[in-house]
N, C-alpha and C. Protein backbone atom coordinates (compact mmCIF):
# COMPACT_ATOMS: atom_id res chain seq x y z
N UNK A 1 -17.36 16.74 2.25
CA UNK A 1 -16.84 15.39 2.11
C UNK A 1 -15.65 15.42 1.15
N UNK A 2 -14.97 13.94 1.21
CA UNK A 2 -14.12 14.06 0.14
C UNK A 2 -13.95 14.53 -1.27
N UNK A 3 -13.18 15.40 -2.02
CA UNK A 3 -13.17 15.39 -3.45
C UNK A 3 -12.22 16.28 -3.93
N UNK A 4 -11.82 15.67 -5.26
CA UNK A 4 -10.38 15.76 -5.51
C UNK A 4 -10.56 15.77 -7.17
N UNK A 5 -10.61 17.17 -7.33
CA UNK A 5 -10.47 17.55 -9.12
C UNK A 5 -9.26 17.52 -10.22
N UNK A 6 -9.18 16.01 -10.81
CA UNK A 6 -8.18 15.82 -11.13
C UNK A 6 -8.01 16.23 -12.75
N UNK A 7 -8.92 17.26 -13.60
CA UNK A 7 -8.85 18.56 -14.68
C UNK A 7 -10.38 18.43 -15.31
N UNK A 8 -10.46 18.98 -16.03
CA UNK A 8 -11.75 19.63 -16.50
C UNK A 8 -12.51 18.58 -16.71
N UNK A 9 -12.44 17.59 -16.66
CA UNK A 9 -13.98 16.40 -16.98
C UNK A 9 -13.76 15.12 -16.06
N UNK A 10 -12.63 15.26 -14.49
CA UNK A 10 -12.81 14.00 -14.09
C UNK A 10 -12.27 14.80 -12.63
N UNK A 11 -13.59 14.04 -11.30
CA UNK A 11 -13.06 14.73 -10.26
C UNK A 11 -13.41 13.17 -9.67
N UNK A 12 -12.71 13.27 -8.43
CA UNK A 12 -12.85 11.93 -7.66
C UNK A 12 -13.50 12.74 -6.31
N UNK A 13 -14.74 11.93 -5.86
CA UNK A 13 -15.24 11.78 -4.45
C UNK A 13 -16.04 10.88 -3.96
N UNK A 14 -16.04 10.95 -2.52
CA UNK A 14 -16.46 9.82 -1.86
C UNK A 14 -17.85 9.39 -2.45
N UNK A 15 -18.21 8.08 -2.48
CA UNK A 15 -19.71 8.32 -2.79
C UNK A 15 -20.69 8.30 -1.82
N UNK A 16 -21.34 8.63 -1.91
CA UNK A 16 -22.48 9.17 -0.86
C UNK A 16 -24.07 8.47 -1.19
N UNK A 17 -25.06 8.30 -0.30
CA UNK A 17 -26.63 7.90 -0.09
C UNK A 17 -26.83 8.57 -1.65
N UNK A 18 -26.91 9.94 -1.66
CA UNK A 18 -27.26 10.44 -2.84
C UNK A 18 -27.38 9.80 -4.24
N UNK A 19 -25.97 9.44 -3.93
CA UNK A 19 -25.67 8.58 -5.26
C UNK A 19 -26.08 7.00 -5.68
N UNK A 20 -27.25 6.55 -4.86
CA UNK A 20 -27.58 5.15 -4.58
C UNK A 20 -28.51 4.41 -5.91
N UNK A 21 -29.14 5.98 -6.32
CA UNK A 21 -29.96 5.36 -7.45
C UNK A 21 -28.99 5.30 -9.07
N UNK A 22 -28.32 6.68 -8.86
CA UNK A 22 -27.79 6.18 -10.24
C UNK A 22 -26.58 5.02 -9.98
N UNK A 23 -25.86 4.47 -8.71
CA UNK A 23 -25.35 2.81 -8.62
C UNK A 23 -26.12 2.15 -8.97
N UNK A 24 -27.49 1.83 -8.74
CA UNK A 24 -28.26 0.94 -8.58
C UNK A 24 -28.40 0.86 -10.34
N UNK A 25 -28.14 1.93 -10.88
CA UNK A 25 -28.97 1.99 -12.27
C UNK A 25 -27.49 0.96 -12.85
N UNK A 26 -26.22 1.47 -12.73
CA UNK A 26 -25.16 1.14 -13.04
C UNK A 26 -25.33 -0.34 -12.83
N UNK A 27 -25.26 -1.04 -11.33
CA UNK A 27 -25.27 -2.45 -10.86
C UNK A 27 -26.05 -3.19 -11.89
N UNK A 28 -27.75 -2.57 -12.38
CA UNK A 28 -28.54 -3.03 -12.46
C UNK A 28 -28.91 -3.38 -14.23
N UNK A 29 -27.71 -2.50 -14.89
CA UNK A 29 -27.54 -2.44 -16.38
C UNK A 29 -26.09 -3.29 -16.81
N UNK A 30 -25.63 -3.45 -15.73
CA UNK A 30 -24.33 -4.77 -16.06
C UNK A 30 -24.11 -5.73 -14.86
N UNK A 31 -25.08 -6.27 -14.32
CA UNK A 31 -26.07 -7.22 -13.91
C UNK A 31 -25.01 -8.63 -14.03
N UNK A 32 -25.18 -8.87 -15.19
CA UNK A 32 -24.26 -10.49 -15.83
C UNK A 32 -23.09 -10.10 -15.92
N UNK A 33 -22.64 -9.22 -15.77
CA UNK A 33 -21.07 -9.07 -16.24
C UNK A 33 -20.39 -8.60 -14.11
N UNK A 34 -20.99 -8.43 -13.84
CA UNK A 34 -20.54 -8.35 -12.50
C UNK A 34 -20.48 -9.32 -11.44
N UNK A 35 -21.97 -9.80 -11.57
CA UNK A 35 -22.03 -11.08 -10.60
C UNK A 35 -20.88 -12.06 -10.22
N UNK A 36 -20.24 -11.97 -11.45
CA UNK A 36 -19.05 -12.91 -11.42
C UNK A 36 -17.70 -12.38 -11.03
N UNK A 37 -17.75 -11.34 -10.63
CA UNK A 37 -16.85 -10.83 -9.44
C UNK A 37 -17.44 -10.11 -8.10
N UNK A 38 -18.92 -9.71 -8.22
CA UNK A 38 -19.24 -9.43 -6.63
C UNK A 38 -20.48 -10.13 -6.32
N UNK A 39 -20.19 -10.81 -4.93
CA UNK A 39 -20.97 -11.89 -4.77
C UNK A 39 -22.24 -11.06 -4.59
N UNK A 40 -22.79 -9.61 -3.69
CA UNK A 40 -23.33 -9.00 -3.57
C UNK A 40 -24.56 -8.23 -4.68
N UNK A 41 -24.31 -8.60 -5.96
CA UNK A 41 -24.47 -7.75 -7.22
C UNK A 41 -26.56 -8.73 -6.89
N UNK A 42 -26.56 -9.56 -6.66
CA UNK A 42 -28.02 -10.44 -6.98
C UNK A 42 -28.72 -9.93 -5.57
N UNK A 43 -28.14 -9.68 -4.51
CA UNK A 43 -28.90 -8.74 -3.36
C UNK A 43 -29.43 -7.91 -3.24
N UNK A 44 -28.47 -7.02 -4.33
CA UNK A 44 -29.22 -5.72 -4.39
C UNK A 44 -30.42 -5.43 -5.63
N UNK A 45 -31.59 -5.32 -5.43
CA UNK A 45 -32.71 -5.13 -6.14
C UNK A 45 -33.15 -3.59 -6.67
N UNK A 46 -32.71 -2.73 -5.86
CA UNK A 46 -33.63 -1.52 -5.66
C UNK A 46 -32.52 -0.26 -5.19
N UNK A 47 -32.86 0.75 -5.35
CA UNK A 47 -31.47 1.62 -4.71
C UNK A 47 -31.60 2.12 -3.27
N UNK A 48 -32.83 1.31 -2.43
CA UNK A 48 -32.57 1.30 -1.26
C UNK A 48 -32.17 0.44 -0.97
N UNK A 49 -31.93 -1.03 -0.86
CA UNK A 49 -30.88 -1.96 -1.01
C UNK A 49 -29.57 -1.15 -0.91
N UNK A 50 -29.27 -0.02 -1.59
CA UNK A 50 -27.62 0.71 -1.47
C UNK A 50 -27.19 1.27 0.11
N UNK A 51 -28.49 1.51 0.41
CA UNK A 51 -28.13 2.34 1.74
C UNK A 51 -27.36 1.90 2.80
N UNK A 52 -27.61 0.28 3.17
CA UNK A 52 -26.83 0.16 4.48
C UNK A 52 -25.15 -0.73 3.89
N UNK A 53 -25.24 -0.34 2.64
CA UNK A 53 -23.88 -1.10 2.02
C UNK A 53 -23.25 0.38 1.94
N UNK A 54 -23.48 1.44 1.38
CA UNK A 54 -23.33 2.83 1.09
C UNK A 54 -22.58 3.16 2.56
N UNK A 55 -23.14 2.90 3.63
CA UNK A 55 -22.87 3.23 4.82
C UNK A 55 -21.37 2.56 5.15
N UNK A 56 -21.41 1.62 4.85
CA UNK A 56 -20.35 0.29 5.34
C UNK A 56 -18.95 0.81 4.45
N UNK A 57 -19.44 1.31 3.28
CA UNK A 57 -17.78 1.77 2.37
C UNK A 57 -17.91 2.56 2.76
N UNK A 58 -18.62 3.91 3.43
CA UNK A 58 -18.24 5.03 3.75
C UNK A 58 -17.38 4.65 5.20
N UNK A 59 -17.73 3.61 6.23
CA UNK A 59 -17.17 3.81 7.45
C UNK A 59 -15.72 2.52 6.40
N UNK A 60 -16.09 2.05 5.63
CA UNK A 60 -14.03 1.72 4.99
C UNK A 60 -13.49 2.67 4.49
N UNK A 61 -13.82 3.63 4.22
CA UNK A 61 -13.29 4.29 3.39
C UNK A 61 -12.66 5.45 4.51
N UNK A 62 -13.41 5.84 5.63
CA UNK A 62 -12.55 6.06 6.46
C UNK A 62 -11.55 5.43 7.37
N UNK A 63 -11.69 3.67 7.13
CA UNK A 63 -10.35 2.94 7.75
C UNK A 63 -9.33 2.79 6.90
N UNK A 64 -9.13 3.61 5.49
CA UNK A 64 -8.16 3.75 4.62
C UNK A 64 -8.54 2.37 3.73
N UNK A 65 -10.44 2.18 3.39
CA UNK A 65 -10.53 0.87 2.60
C UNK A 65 -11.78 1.26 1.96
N UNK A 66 -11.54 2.11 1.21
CA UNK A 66 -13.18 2.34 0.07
C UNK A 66 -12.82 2.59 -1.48
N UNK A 67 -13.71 2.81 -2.10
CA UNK A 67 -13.72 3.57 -3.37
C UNK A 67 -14.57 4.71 -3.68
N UNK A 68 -14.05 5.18 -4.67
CA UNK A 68 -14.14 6.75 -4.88
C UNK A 68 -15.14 7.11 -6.48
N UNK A 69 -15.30 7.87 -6.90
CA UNK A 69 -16.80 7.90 -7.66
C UNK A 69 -15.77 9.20 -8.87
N UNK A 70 -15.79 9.26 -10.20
CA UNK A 70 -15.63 10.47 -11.06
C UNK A 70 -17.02 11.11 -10.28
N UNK A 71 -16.76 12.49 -10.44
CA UNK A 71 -17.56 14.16 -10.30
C UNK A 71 -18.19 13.52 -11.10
N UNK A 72 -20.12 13.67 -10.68
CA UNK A 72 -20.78 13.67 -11.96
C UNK A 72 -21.74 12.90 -12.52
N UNK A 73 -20.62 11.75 -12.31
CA UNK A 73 -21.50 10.04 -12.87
C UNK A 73 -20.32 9.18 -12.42
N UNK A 74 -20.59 8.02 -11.67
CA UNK A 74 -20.17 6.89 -11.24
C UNK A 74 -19.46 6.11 -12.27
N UNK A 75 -18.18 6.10 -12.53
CA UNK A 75 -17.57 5.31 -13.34
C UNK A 75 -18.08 4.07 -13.83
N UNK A 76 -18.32 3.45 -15.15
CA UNK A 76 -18.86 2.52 -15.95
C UNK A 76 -17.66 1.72 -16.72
């Protein structure tokens, strides 16, 4: 899959199923501070909740419309 090492402590790639629980942990620890820009943030409960949204940026992200993840840990 995508990924793109941009020097020793920051790589960019697609995010993937894999990565659903530590989002979920992310979504789920800045909770109030998000809601108020994604309407989606109170839907998701659980990090299977990520899966069929996970799916949906992966098929944007191949119509030239997703986002991309640091190597590692999910940007905060």
């Amino acid at each position: 899959m995508f990924s793109f090492k941009v020097d020793n402590q920051i790589g960019i790639e697609l995010l993937q199923q894999q990565h659903k629980e530590e989002l979920f942990k992310l979504v789920d620890n800045n909770r109030e501070h998000l809601r108020k820009w994604l309407l989606w943030v109170d839907k998701r409960k659980s990090a299977q909740d990520f899966e069929p949204i996970i799916s949906i940026w992966i098929n944007n992200y191949a119509n030239n419309n997703g986002f991309l993840q640091l190597t590692g840990a999910l940007a905060s």
